[in-house]
C-alpha atoms as a PDB file:
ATOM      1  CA  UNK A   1      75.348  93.042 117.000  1.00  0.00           C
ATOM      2  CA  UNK A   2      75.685  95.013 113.533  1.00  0.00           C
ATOM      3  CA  UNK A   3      78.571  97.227 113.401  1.00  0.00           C
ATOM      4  CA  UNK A   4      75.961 100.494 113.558  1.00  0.00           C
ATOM      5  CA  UNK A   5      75.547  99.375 117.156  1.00  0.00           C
ATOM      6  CA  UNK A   6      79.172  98.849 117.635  1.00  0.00           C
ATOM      7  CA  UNK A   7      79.998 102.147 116.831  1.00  0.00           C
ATOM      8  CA  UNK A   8      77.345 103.860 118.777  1.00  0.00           C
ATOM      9  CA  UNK A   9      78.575 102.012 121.635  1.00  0.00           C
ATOM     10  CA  UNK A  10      82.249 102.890 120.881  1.00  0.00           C
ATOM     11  CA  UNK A  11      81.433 106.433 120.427  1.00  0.00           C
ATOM     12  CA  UNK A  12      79.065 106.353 123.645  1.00  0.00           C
ATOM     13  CA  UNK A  13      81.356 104.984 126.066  1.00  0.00           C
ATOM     14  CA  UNK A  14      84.245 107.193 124.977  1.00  0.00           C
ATOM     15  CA  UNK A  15      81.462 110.047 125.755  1.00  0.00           C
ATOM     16  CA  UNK A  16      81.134 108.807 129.297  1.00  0.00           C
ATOM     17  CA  UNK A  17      84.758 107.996 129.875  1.00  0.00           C
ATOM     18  CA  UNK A  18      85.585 111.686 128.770  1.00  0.00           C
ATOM     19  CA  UNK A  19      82.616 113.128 130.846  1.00  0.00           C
ATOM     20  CA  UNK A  20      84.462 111.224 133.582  1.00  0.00           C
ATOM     21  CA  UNK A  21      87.806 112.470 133.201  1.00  0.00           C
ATOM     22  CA  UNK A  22      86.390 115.833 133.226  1.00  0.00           C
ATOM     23  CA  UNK A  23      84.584 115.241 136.445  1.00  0.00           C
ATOM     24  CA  UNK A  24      87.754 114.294 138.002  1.00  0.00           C
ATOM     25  CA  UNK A  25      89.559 116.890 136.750  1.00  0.00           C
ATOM     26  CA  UNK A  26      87.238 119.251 138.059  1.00  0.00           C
ATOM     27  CA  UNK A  27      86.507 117.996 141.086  1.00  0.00           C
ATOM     28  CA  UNK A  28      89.695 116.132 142.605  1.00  0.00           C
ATOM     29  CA  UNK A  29      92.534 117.029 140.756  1.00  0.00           C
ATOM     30  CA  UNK A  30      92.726 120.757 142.023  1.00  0.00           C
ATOM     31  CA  UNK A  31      91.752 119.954 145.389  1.00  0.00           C
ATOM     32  CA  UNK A  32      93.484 117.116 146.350  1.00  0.00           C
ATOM     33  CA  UNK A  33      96.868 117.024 147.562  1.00  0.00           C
ATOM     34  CA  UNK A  34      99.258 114.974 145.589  1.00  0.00           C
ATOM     35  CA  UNK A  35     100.335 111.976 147.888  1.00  0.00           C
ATOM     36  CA  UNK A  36     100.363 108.088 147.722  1.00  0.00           C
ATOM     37  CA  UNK A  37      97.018 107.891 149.052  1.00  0.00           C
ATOM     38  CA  UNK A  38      95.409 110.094 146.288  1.00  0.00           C
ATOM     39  CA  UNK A  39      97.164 108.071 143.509  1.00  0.00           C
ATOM     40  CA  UNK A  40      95.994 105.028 145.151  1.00  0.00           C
ATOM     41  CA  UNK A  41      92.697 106.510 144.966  1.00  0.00           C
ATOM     42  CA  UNK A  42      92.848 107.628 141.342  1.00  0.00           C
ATOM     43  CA  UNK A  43      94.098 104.245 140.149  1.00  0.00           C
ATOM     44  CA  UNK A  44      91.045 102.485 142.415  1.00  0.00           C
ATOM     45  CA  UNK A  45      88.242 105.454 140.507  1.00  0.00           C
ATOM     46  CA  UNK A  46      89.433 104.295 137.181  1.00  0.00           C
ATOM     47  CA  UNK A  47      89.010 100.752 137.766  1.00  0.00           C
ATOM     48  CA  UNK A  48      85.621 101.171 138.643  1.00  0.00           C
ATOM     49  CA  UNK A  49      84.888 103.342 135.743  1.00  0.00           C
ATOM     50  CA  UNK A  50      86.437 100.709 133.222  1.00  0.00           C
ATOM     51  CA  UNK A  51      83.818  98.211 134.917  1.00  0.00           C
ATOM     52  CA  UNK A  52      80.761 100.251 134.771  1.00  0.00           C
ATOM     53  CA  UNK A  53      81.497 100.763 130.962  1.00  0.00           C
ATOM     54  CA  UNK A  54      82.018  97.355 129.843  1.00  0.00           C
ATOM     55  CA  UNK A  55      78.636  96.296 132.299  1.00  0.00           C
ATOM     56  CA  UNK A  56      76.670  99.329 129.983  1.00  0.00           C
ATOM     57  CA  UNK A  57      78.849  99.171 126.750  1.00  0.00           C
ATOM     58  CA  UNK A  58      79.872  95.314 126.492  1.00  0.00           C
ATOM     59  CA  UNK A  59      81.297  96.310 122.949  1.00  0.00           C
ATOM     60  CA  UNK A  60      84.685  94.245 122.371  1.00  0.00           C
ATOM     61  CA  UNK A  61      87.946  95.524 120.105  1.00  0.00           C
ATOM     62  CA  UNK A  62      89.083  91.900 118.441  1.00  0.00           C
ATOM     63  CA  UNK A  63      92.819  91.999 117.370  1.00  0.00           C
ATOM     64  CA  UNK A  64      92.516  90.040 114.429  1.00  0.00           C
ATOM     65  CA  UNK A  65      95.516  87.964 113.009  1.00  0.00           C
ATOM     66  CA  UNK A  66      95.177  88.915 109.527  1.00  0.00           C
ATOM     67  CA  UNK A  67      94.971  92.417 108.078  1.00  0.00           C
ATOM     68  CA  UNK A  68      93.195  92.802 104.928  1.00  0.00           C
ATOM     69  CA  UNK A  69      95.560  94.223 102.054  1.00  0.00           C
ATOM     70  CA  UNK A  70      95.019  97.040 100.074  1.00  0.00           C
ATOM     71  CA  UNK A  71      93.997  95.485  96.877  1.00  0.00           C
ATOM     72  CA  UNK A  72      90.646  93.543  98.377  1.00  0.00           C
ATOM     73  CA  UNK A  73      87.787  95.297  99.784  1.00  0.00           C
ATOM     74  CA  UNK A  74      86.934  92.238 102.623  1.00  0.00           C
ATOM     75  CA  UNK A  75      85.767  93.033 106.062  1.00  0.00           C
ATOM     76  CA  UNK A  76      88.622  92.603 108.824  1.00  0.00           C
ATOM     77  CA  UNK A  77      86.296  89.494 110.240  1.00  0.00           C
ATOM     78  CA  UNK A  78      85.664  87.813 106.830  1.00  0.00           C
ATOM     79  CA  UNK A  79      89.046  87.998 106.287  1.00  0.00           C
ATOM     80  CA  UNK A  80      90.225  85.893 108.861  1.00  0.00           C
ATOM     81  CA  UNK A  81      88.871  82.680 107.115  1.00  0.00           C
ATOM     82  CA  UNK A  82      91.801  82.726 104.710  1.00  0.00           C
ATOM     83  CA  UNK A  83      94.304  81.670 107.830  1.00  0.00           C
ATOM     84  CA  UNK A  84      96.512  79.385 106.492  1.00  0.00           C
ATOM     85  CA  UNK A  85      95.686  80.007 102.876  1.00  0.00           C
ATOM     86  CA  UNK A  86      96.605  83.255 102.641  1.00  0.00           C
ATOM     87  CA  UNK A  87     100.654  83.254 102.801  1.00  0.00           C
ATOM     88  CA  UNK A  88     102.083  85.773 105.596  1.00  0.00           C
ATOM     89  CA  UNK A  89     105.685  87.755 105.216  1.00  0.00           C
ATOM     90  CA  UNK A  90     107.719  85.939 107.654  1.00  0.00           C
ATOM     91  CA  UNK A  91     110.111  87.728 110.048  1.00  0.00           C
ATOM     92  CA  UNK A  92     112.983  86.214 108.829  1.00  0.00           C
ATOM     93  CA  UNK A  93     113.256  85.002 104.834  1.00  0.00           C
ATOM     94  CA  UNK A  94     113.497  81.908 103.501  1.00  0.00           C
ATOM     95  CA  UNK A  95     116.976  81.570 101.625  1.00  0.00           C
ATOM     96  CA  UNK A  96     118.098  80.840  97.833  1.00  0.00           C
ATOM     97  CA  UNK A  97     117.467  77.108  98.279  1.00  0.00           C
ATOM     98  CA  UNK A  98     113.844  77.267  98.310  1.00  0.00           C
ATOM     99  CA  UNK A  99     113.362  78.093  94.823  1.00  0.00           C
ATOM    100  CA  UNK A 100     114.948  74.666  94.242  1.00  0.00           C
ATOM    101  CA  UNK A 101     111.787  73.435  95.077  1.00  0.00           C
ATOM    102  CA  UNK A 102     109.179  75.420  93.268  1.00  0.00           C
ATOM    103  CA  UNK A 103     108.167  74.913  89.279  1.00  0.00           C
ATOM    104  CA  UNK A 104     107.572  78.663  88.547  1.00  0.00           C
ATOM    105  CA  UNK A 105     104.216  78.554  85.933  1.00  0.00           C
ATOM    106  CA  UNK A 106     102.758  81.310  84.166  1.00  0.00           C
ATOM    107  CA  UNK A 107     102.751  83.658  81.322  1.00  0.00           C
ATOM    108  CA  UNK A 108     105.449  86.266  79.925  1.00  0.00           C
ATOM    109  CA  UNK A 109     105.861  87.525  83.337  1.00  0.00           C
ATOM    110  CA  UNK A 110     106.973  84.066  84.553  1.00  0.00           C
ATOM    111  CA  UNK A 111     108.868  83.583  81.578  1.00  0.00           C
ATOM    112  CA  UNK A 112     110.986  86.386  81.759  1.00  0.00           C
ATOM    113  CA  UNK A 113     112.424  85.582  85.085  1.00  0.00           C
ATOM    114  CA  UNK A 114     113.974  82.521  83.460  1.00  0.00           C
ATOM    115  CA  UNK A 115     115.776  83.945  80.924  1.00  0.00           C
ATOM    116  CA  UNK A 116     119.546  84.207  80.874  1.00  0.00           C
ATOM    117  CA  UNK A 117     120.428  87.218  83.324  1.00  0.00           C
ATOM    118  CA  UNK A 118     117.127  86.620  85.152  1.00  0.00           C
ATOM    119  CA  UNK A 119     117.138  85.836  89.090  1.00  0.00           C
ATOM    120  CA  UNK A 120     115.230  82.181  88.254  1.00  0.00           C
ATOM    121  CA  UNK A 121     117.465  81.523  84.733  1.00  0.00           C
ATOM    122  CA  UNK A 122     118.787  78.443  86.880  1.00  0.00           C
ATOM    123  CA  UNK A 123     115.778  77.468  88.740  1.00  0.00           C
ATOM    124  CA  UNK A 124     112.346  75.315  87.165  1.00  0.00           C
ATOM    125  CA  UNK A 125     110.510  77.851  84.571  1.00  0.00           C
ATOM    126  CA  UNK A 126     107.491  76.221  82.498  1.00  0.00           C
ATOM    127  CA  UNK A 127     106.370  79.703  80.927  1.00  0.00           C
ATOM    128  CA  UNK A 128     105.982  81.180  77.756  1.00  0.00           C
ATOM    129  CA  UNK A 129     104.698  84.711  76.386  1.00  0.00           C
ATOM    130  CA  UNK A 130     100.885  85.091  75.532  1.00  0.00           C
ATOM    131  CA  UNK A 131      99.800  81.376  77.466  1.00  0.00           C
ATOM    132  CA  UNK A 132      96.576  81.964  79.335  1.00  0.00           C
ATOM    133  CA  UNK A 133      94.598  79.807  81.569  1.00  0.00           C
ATOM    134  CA  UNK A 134      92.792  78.726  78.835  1.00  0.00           C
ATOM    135  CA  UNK A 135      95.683  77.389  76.596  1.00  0.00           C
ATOM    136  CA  UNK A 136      98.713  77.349  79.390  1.00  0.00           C
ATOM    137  CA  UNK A 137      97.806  73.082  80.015  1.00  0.00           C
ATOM    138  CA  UNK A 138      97.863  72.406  76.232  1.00  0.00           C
ATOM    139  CA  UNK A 139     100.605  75.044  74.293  1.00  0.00           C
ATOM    140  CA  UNK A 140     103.357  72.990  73.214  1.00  0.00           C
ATOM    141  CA  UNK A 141     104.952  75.306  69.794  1.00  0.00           C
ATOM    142  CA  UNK A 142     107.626  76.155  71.376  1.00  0.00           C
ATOM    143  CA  UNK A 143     109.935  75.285  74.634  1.00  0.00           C
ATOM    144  CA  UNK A 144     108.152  76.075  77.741  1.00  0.00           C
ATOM    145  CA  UNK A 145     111.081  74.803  80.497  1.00  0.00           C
ATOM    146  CA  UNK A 146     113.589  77.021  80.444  1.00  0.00           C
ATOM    147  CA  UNK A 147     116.333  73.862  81.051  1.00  0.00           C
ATOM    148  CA  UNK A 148     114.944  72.301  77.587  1.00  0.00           C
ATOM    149  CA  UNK A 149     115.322  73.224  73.936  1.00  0.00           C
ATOM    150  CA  UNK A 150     112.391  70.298  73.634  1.00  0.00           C
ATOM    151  CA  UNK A 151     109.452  71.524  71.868  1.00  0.00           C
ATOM    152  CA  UNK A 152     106.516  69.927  71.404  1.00  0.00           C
ATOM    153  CA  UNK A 153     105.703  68.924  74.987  1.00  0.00           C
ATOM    154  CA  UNK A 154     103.195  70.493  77.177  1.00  0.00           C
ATOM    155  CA  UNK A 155     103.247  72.000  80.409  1.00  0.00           C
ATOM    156  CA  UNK A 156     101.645  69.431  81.812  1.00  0.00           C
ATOM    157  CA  UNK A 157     103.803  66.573  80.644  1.00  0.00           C
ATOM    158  CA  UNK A 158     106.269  68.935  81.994  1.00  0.00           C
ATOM    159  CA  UNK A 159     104.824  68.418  85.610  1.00  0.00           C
ATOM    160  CA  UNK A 160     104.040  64.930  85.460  1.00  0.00           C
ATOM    161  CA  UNK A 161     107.382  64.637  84.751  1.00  0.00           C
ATOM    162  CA  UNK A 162     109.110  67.073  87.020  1.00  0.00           C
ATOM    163  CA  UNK A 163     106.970  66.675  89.596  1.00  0.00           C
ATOM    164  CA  UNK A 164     108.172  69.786  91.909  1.00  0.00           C
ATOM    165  CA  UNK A 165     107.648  69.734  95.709  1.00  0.00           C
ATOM    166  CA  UNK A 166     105.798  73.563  95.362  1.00  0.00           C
ATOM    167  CA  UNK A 167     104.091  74.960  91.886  1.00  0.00           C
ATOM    168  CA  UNK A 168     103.954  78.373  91.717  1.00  0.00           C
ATOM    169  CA  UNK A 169     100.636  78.957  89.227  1.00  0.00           C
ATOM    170  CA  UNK A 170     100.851  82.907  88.170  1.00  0.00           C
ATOM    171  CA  UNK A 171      98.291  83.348  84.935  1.00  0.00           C
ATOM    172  CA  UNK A 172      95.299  86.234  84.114  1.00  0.00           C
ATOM    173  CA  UNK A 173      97.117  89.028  82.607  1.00  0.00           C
ATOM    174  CA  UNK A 174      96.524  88.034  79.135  1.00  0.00           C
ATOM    175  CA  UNK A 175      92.468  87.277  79.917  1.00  0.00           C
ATOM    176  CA  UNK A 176      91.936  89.883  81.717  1.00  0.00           C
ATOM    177  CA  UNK A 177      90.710  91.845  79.225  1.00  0.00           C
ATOM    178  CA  UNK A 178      89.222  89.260  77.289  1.00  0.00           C
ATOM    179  CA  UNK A 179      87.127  86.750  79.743  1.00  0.00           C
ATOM    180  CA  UNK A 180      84.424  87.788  82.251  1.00  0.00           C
ATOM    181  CA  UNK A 181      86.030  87.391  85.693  1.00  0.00           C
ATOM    182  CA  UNK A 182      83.671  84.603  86.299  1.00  0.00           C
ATOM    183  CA  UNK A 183      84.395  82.668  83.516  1.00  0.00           C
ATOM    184  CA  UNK A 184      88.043  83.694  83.980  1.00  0.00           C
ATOM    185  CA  UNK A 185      87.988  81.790  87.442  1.00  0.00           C
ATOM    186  CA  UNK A 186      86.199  78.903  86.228  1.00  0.00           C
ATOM    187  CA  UNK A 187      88.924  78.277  83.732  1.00  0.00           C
ATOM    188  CA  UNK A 188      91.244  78.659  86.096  1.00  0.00           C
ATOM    189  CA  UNK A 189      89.920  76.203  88.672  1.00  0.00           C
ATOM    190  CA  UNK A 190      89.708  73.765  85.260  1.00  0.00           C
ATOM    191  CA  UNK A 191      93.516  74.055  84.410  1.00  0.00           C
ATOM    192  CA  UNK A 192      93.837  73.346  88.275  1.00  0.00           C
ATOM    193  CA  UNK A 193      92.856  70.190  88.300  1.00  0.00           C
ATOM    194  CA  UNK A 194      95.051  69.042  85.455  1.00  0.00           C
ATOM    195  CA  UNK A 195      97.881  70.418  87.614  1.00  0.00           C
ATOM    196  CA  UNK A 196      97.092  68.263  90.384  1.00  0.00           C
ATOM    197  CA  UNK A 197      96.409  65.425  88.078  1.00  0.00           C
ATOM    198  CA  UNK A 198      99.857  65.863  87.107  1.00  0.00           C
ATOM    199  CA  UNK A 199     101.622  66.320  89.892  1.00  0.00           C
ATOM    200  CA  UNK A 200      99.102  65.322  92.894  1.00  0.00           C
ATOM    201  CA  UNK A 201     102.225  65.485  95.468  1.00  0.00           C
ATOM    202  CA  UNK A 202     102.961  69.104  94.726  1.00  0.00           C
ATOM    203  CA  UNK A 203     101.736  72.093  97.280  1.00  0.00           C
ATOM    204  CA  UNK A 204     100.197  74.547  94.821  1.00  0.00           C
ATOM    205  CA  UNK A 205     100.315  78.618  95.198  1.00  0.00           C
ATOM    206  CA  UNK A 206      98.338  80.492  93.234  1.00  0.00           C
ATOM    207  CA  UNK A 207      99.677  83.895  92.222  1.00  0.00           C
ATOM    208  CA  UNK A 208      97.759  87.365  92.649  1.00  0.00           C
ATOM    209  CA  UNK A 209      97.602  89.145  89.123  1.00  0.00           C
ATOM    210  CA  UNK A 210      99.332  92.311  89.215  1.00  0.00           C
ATOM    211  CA  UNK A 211      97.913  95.439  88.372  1.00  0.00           C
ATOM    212  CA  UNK A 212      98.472  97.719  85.113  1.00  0.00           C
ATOM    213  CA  UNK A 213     100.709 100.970  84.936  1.00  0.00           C
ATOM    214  CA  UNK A 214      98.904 104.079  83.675  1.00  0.00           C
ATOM    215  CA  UNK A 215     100.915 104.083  80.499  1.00  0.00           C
ATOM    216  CA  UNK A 216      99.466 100.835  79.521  1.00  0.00           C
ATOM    217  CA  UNK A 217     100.290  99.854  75.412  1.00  0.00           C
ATOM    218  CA  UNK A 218      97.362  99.853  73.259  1.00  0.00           C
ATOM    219  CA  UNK A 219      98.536  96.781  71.807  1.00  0.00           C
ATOM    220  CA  UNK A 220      97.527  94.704  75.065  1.00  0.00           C
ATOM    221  CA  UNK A 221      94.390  96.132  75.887  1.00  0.00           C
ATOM    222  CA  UNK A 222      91.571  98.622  74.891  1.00  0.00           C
ATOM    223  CA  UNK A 223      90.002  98.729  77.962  1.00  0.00           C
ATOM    224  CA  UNK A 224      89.897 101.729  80.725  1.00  0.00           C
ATOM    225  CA  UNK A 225      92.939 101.038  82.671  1.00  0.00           C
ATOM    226  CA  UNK A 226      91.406 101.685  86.151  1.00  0.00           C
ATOM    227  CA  UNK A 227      88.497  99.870  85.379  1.00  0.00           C
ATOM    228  CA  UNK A 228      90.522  97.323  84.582  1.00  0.00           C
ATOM    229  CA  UNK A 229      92.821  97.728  87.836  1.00  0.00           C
ATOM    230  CA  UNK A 230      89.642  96.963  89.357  1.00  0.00           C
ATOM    231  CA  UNK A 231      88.722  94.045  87.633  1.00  0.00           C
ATOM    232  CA  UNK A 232      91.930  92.488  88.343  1.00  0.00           C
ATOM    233  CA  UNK A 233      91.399  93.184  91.956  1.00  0.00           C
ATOM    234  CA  UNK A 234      87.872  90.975  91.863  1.00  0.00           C
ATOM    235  CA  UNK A 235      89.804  88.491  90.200  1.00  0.00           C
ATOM    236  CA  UNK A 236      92.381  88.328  93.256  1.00  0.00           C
ATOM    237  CA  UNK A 237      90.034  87.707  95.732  1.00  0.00           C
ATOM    238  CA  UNK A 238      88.153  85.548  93.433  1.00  0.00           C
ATOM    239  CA  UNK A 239      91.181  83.482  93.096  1.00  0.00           C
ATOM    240  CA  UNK A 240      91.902  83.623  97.134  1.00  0.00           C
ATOM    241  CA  UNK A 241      88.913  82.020  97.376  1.00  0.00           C
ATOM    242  CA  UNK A 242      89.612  79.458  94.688  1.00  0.00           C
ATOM    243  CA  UNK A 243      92.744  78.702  96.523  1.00  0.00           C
ATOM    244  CA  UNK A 244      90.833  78.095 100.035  1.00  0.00           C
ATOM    245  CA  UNK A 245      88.272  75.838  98.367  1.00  0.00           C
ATOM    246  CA  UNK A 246      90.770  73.679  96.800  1.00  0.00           C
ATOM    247  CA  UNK A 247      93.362  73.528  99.719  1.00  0.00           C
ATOM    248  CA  UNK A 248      96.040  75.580  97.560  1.00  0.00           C
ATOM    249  CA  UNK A 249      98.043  78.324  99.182  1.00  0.00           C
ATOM    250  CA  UNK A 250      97.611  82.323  98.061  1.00  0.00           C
ATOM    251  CA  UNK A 251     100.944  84.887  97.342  1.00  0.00           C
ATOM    252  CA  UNK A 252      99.350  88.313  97.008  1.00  0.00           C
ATOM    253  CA  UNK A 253     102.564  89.590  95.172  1.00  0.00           C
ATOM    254  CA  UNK A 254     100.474  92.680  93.446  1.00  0.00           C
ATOM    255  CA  UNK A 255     100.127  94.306  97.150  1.00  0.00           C
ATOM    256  CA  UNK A 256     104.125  94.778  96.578  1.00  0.00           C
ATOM    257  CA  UNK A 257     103.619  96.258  92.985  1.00  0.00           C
ATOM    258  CA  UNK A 258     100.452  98.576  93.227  1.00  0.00           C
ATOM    259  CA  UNK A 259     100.867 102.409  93.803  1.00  0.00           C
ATOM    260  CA  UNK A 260      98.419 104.726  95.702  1.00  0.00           C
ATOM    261  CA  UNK A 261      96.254 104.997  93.052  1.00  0.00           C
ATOM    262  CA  UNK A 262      95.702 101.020  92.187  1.00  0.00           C
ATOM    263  CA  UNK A 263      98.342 101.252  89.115  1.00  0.00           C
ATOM    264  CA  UNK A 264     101.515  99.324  88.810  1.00  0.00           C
ATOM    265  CA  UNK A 265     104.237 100.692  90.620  1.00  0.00           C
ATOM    266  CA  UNK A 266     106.119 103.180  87.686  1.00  0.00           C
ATOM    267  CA  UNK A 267     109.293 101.480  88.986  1.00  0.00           C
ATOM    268  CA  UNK A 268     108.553  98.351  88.326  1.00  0.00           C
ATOM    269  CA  UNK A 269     106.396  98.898  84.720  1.00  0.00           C
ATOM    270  CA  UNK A 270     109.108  97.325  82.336  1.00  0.00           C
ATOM    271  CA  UNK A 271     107.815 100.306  79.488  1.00  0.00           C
ATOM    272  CA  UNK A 272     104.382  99.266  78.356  1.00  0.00           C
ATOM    273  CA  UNK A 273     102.459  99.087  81.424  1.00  0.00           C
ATOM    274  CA  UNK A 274     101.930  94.815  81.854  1.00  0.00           C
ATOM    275  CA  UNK A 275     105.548  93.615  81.895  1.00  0.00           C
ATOM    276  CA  UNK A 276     107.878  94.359  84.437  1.00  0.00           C
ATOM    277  CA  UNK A 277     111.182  95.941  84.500  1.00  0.00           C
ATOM    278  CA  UNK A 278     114.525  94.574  85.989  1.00  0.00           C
ATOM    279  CA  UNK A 279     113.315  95.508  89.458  1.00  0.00           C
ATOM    280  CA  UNK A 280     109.644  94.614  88.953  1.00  0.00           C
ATOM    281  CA  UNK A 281     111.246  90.789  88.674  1.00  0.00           C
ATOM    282  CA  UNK A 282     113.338  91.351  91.530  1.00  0.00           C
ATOM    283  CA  UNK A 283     111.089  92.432  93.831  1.00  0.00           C
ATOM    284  CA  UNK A 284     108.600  89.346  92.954  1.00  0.00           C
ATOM    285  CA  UNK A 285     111.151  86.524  94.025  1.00  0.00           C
ATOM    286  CA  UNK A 286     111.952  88.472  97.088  1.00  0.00           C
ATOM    287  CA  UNK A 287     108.533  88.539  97.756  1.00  0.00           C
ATOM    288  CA  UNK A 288     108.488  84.508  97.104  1.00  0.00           C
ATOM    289  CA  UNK A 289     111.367  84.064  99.629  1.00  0.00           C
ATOM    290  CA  UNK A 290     109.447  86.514 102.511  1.00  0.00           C
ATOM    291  CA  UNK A 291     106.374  84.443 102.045  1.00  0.00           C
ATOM    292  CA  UNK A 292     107.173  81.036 101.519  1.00  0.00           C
ATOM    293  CA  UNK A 293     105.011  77.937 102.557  1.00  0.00           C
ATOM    294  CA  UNK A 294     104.894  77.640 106.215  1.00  0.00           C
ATOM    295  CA  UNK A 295     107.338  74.574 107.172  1.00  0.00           C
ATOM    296  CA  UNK A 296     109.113  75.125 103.943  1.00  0.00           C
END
C-alpha cells in the first residue's frame, strides 16, 4: 500500500466516522432520553461503526519504537532498522563510572574535554587539534593521550595498548569542508578497521558531527554555512549506516546541539562557530552518560 493510499484512507474513514457522529447527533441524541439503556446503546452503535471502518478502511497506525531525529530526513519505517544501533536516552543515566571505560577519540573537540578543568581531564583522551579521519590513525608530533607527555606514538599504538572496554570515535569537522561526503565515509570506514585491529575487544560508538554556528570563522571554512549544515547532516546518516554495517553503536550528540534553524546552538558555539564553549562540552558528556551502551 503506498502512503497516497494510506492517507486517502485515513482521511476517508475520518469522513465517515464524522458523517456518523453527525447522524447520531441528529437523530438520537435529542430524542432519546438519557438512561442506562441509551448509553448501553451508544457504546454498542460505536462498536459497530469502528468494525465497519476497519472491514472498508483496513488502514493501520504502527507505533514505531524509534522516532526519527531532527537532523536526518528518514522515513519513520526505514528508521526502525537502526534498533539497537542507534543509542536511545535512557530513563535513568548512567553514572560517573562509565567514562572509566570509554577511550574518548577525535579531533579538537575531543581534545578539549581532556584538558585540565575539562569534565574528561581524568578520564582516557587520544585527541589532538586539526586530526582528521584521514591522518587521526597515523599523527604522532605531538602527545595525543591526555595521561602521557609521550610523543611520538600513534593513536593506534595508543589502543592496542590501552585497549578500552568502549571507544568513543568522534571525527569529520575538519573534512567536512574538504572531502566529498562519500569519500569522507569511505575514509572513515578505513580508519575503522585499524581501530578494531587494534583493539578487536572494544564496543565502538561512532559520534554524530555537530553542526556549525552562523558566526562560523573564515579561517575554518569558506563554504556556505547552511549548505554545509546540510552536508554534515548526510554525513550523519551516512555514518549511522556505517555503524549498522559494521556492528558499531551510533550517539547522535548534534540532535542536543542544533538550533531551529540547523545551526549550532549559540550557547554552546565556543566563539568561532566549530568549537564549543564550556557548556557545549558539558552538555556532550551528559549526553554520553543518558545514552550509554545498553548493558553498560
Amino acid at each position: 500500500m503506498t502512503i497516497y493510499q494510506k492517507l486517502l484512507y485515513v482521511s476517508t474513514s475520518f469522513a465517515v466516522a464524522l458523517s456518523v457522529s453527525m447522524a447520531n447527533y441528529v437523530f438520537y441524541d435529542e430524542r432519546l432520553p438519557d438512561t442506562p439503556q441509551v448509553e448501553g446503546f451508544y457504546t454498542d452503535m460505536q462498536t459497530q461503526n469502528d468494525k465497519l471502518l476497519k472491514h472498508f478502511f483496513p488502514y493501520e497506525i504502527i507505533d514505531y519504537d524509534l522516532e526519527v531525529p531532527d537532523n536526518m530526513s528518514y522515513t519513520q519505517a526505514e528508521f526502525q532498522k537502526f534498533k539497537g544501533t542507534y543509542l536511545e536516552r535512557e530513563s535513568v543515566a548512567a553514572d560517573e563510572s562509565y567514562l572509566e571505560r570509554i577511550a574518548f577519540c577525535g579531533d579538537s573537540l575531543t581534545y578539549h574535554m581532556g584538558m585540565s578543568g575539562n569534565r574528561l581531564e581524568n578520564y582516557d583522551v587520544l585527541a589532538y587539534g586539526g586530526l582528521s579521519v584521514s591522518d587521526y590513525a597515523t599523527y604522532t608530533q605531538k602527545p595525543v593521550y591526555n595521561q602521557s607527555n609521550v610523543s611520538g606514538k600513534t593513536t593506534i599504538a595508543w589502543l592496542s595498548e590501552l585497549k578500552p572496554e568502549i571507544v568513543y570515535l568522534f571525527l569529520g569537522a575538519n573534512g567536512m569542508s574538504i572531502f566529498d561526503v562519500n569519500v569522507h565515509i569511505n575514509l572513515y570506514k578505513t580508519l575503522l578497521s585499524k581501530i578494531k585491529a587494534a583493539t578487536p575487544g572494544s564496543e565502538i560508538v561512532l559520534i554524530s558531527a555537530s553542526p556549525w554556528g552562523k558566526n562560523a570563522n573564515p579561517t575554518y571554512t569558506s563554504k556556505d554555512i547552511k549548505e554545509l549544515n546540510a552536508r554534515i547532516d548526510q554525513f550523519n546518516m551516512l555514518l549511522l549506516e556505517l555503524a549498522k554495517d559494521n556492528g558499531c553503536y551510533f550517539m547522535n550528540v548534534a540532535e542536543s546541539m542544533t538550533d531551529e534553524e540547523g545551526y549550532l546552538l549559540s550557547s554552546y558555539d565556543g566563539g568561532d562557530g566549530l568549537h564549543w564553549s564550556m557548556a557545549g562540552r558539558s552538555n556532550y558528556v551528559e549526553y554520553v552518560l543518558e545514552h550509554p551502551i545498553p548493558g553498560y
